[in-house]
C-alpha atoms as a PDB file:
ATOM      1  CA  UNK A   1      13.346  -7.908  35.527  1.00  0.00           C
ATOM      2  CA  UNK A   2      13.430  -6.503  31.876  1.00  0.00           C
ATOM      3  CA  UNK A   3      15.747  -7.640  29.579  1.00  0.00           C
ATOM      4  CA  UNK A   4      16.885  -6.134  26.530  1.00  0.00           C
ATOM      5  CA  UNK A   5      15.536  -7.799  23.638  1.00  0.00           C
ATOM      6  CA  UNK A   6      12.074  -6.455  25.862  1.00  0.00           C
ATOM      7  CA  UNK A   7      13.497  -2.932  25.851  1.00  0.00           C
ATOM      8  CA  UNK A   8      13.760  -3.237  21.889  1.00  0.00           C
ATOM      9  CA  UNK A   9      10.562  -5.079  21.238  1.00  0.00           C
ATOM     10  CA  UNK A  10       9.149  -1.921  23.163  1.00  0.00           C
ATOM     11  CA  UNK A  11      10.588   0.819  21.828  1.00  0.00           C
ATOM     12  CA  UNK A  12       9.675  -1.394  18.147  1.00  0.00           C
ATOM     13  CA  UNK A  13       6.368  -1.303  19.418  1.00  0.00           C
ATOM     14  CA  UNK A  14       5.881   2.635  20.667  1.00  0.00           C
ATOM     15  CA  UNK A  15       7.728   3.758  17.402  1.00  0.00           C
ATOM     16  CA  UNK A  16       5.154   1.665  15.310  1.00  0.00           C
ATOM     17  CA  UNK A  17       2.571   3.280  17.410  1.00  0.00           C
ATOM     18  CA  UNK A  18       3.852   7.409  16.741  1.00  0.00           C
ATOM     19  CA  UNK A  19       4.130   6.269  13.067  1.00  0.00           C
ATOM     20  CA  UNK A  20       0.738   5.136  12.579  1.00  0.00           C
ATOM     21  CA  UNK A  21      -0.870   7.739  15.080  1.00  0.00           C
ATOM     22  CA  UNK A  22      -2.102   4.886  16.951  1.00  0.00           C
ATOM     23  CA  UNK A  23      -4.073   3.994  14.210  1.00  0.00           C
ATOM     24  CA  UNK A  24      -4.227   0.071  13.791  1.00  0.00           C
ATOM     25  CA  UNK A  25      -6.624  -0.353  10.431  1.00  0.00           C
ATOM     26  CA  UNK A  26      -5.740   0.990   6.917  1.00  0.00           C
ATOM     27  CA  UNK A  27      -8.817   3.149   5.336  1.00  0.00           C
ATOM     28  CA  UNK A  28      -7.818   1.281   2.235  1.00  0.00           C
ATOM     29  CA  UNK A  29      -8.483  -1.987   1.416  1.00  0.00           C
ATOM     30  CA  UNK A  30      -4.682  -3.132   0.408  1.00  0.00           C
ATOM     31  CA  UNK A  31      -2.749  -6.529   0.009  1.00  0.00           C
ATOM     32  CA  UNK A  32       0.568  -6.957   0.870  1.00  0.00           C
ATOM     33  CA  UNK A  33       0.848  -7.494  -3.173  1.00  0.00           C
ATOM     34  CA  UNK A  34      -0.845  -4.241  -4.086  1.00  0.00           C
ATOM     35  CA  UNK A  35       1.719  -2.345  -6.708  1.00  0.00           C
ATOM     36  CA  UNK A  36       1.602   0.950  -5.991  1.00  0.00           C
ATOM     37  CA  UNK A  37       3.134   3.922  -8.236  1.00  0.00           C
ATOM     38  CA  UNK A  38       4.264   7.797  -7.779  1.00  0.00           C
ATOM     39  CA  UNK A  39       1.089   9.882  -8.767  1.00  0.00           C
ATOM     40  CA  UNK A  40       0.870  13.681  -8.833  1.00  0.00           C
ATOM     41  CA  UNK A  41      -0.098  14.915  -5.026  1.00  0.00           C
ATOM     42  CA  UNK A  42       2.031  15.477  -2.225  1.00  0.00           C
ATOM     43  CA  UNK A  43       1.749  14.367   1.441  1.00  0.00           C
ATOM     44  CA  UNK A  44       0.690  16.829   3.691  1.00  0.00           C
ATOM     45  CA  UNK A  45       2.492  18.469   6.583  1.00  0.00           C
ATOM     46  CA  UNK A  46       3.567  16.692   9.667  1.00  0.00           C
ATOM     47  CA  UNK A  47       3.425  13.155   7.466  1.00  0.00           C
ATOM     48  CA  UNK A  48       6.106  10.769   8.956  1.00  0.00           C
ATOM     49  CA  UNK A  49       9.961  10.728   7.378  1.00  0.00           C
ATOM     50  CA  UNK A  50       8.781   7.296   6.088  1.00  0.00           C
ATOM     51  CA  UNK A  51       6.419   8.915   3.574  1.00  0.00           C
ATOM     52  CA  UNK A  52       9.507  10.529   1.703  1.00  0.00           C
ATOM     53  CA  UNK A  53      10.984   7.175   1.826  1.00  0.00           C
ATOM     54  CA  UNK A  54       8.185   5.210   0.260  1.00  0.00           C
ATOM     55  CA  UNK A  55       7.749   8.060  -2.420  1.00  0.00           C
ATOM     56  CA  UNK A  56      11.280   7.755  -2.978  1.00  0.00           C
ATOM     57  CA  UNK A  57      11.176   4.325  -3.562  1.00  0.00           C
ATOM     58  CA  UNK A  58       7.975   4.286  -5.578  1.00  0.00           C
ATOM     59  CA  UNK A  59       9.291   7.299  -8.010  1.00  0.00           C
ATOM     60  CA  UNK A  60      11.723   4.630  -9.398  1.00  0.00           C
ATOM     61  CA  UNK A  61       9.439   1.823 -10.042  1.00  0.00           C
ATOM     62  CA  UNK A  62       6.858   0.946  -8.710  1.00  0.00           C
ATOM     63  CA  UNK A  63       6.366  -1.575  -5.101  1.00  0.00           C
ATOM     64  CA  UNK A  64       4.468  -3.664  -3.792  1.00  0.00           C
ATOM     65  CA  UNK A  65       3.530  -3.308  -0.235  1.00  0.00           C
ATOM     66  CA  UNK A  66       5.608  -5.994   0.852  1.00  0.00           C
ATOM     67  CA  UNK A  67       8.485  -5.459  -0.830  1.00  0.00           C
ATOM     68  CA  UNK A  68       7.930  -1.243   0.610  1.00  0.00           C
ATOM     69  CA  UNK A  69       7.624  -2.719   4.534  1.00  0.00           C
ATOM     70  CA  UNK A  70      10.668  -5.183   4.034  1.00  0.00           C
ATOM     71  CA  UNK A  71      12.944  -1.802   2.492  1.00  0.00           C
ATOM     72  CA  UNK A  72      11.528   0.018   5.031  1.00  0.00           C
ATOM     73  CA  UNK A  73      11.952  -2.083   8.058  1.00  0.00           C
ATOM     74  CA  UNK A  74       8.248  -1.931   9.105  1.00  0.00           C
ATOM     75  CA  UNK A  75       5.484  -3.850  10.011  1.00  0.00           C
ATOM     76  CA  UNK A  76       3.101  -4.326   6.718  1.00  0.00           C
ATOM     77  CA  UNK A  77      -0.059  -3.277   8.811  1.00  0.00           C
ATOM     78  CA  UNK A  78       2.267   0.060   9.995  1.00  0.00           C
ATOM     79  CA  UNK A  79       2.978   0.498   6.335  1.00  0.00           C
ATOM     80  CA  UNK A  80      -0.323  -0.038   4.627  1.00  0.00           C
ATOM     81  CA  UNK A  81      -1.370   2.997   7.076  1.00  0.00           C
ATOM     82  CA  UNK A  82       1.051   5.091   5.588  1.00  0.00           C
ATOM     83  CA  UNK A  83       0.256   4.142   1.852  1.00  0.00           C
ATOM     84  CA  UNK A  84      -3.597   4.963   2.464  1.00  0.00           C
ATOM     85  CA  UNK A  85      -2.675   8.879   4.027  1.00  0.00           C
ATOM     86  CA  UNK A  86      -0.675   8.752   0.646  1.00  0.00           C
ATOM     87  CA  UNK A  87      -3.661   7.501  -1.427  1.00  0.00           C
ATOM     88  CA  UNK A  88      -5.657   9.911   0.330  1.00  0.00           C
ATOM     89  CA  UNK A  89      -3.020  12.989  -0.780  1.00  0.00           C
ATOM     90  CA  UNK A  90      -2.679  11.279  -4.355  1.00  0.00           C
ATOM     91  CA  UNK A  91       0.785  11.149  -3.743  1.00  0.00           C
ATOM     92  CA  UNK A  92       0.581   7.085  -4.552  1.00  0.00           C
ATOM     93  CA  UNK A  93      -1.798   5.646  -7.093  1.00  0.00           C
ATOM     94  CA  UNK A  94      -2.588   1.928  -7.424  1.00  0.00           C
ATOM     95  CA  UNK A  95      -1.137   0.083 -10.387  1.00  0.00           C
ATOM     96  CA  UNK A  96      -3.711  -2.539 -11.517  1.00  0.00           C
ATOM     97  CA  UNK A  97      -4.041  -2.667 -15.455  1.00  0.00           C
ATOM     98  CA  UNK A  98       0.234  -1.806 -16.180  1.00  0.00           C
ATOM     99  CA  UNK A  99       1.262  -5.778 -15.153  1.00  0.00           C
ATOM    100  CA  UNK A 100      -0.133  -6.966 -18.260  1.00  0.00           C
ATOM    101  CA  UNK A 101       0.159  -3.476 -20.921  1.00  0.00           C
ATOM    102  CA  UNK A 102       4.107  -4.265 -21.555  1.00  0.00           C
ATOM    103  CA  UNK A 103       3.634  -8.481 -20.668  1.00  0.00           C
ATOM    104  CA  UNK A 104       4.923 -10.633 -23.404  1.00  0.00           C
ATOM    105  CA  UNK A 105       2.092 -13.595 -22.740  1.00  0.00           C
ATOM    106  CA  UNK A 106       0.155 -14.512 -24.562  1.00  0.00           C
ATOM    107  CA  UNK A 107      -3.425 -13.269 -24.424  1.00  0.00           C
ATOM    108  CA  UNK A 108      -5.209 -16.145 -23.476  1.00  0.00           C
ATOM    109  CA  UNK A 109      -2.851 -16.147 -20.401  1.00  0.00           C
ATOM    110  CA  UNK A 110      -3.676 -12.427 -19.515  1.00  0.00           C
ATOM    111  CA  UNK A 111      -6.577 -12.256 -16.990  1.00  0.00           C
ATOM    112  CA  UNK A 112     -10.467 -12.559 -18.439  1.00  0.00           C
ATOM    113  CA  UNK A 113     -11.998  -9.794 -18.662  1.00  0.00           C
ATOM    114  CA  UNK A 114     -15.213 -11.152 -17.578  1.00  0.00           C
ATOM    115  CA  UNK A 115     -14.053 -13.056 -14.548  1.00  0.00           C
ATOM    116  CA  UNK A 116     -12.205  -9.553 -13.569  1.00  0.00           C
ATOM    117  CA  UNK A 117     -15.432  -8.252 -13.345  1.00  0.00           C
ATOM    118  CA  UNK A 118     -16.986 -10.968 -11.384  1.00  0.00           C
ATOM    119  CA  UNK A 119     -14.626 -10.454  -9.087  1.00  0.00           C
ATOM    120  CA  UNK A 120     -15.096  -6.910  -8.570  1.00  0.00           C
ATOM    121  CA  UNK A 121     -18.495  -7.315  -8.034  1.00  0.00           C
ATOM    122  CA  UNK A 122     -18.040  -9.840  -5.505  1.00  0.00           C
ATOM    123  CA  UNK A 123     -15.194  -7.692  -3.983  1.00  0.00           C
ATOM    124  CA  UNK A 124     -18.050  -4.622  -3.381  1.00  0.00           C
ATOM    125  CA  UNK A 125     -20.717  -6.522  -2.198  1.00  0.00           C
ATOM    126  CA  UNK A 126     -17.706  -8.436   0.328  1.00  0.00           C
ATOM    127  CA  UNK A 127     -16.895  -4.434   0.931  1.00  0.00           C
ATOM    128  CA  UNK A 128     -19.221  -2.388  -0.019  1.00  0.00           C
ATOM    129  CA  UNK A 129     -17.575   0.862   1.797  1.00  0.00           C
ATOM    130  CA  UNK A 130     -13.790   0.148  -0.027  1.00  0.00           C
ATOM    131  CA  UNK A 131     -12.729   3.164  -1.799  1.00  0.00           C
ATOM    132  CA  UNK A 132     -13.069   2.690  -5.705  1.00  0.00           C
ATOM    133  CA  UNK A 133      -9.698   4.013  -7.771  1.00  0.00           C
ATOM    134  CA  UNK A 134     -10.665   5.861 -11.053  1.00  0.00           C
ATOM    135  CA  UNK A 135      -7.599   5.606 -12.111  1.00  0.00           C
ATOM    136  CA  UNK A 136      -6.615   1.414 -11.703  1.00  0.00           C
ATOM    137  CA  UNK A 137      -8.454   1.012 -15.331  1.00  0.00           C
END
């Protein structure tokens, strides 16, 4: 016997599912606290109403993943899917180096420059098929 809340959870589930074209990995390495801005390309045809609704929302400011899945009502894995067929279209950009441009700290509290680049270097050899971003800085 079904009840319900098992009904929902389904039909959660299956509309998850048609959103992500039954996709279940991102082709983008993203965190849920990657910011992400508008950038000049548009989605192609047949993208999801969601795409509009994250471009939307990223033309004001820009979002973090998390804070784009909790507007949005969607799972973050559903949602990072979505932001990489944006990436893709370079109708999102990622926002790496714009966190610190208009920061008030002081510069010894803005991120080292040398252990940035430790970490990227560590970050390729962890992933060495990631997609590289010209334009985070």
């Amino acid at each position: 016997m079904s009840t319900h809340g098992d009904a929902a959870e389904e039909a959660s589930f299956v509309r998850t599912y048609t959103l992500t074209r039954g996709r279940t990995r991102p082709r983008h390495l993203l965190g849920v606290d990657t910011v992400l801005g508008a950038g000049p390309g548009r989605p192609g045809p047949g993208q999801v109403e969601e795409c509009e609704e994250i471009l939307a929302l990223c033309g004001e400011h820009r979002r973090s993943v998390a804070e784009l899945a909790g507007r949005l009502g969607r799972p973050v894995t559903a949602v990072k899917i979505i932001v990489s067929d944006l990436l893709d279209a370079h109708a999102l950009v990622i926002s790496v180096t714009d966190a610190y441009a208009t920061s008030d700290a002081d510069p010894d509290e803005r991120p080292n420059p040398h252990l940035l680049a430790a970490l990227a270097a560590g970050l390729k050899r962890k992933w060495p098929n990631a997609v590289a971003y010209s334009q985070a800085g």
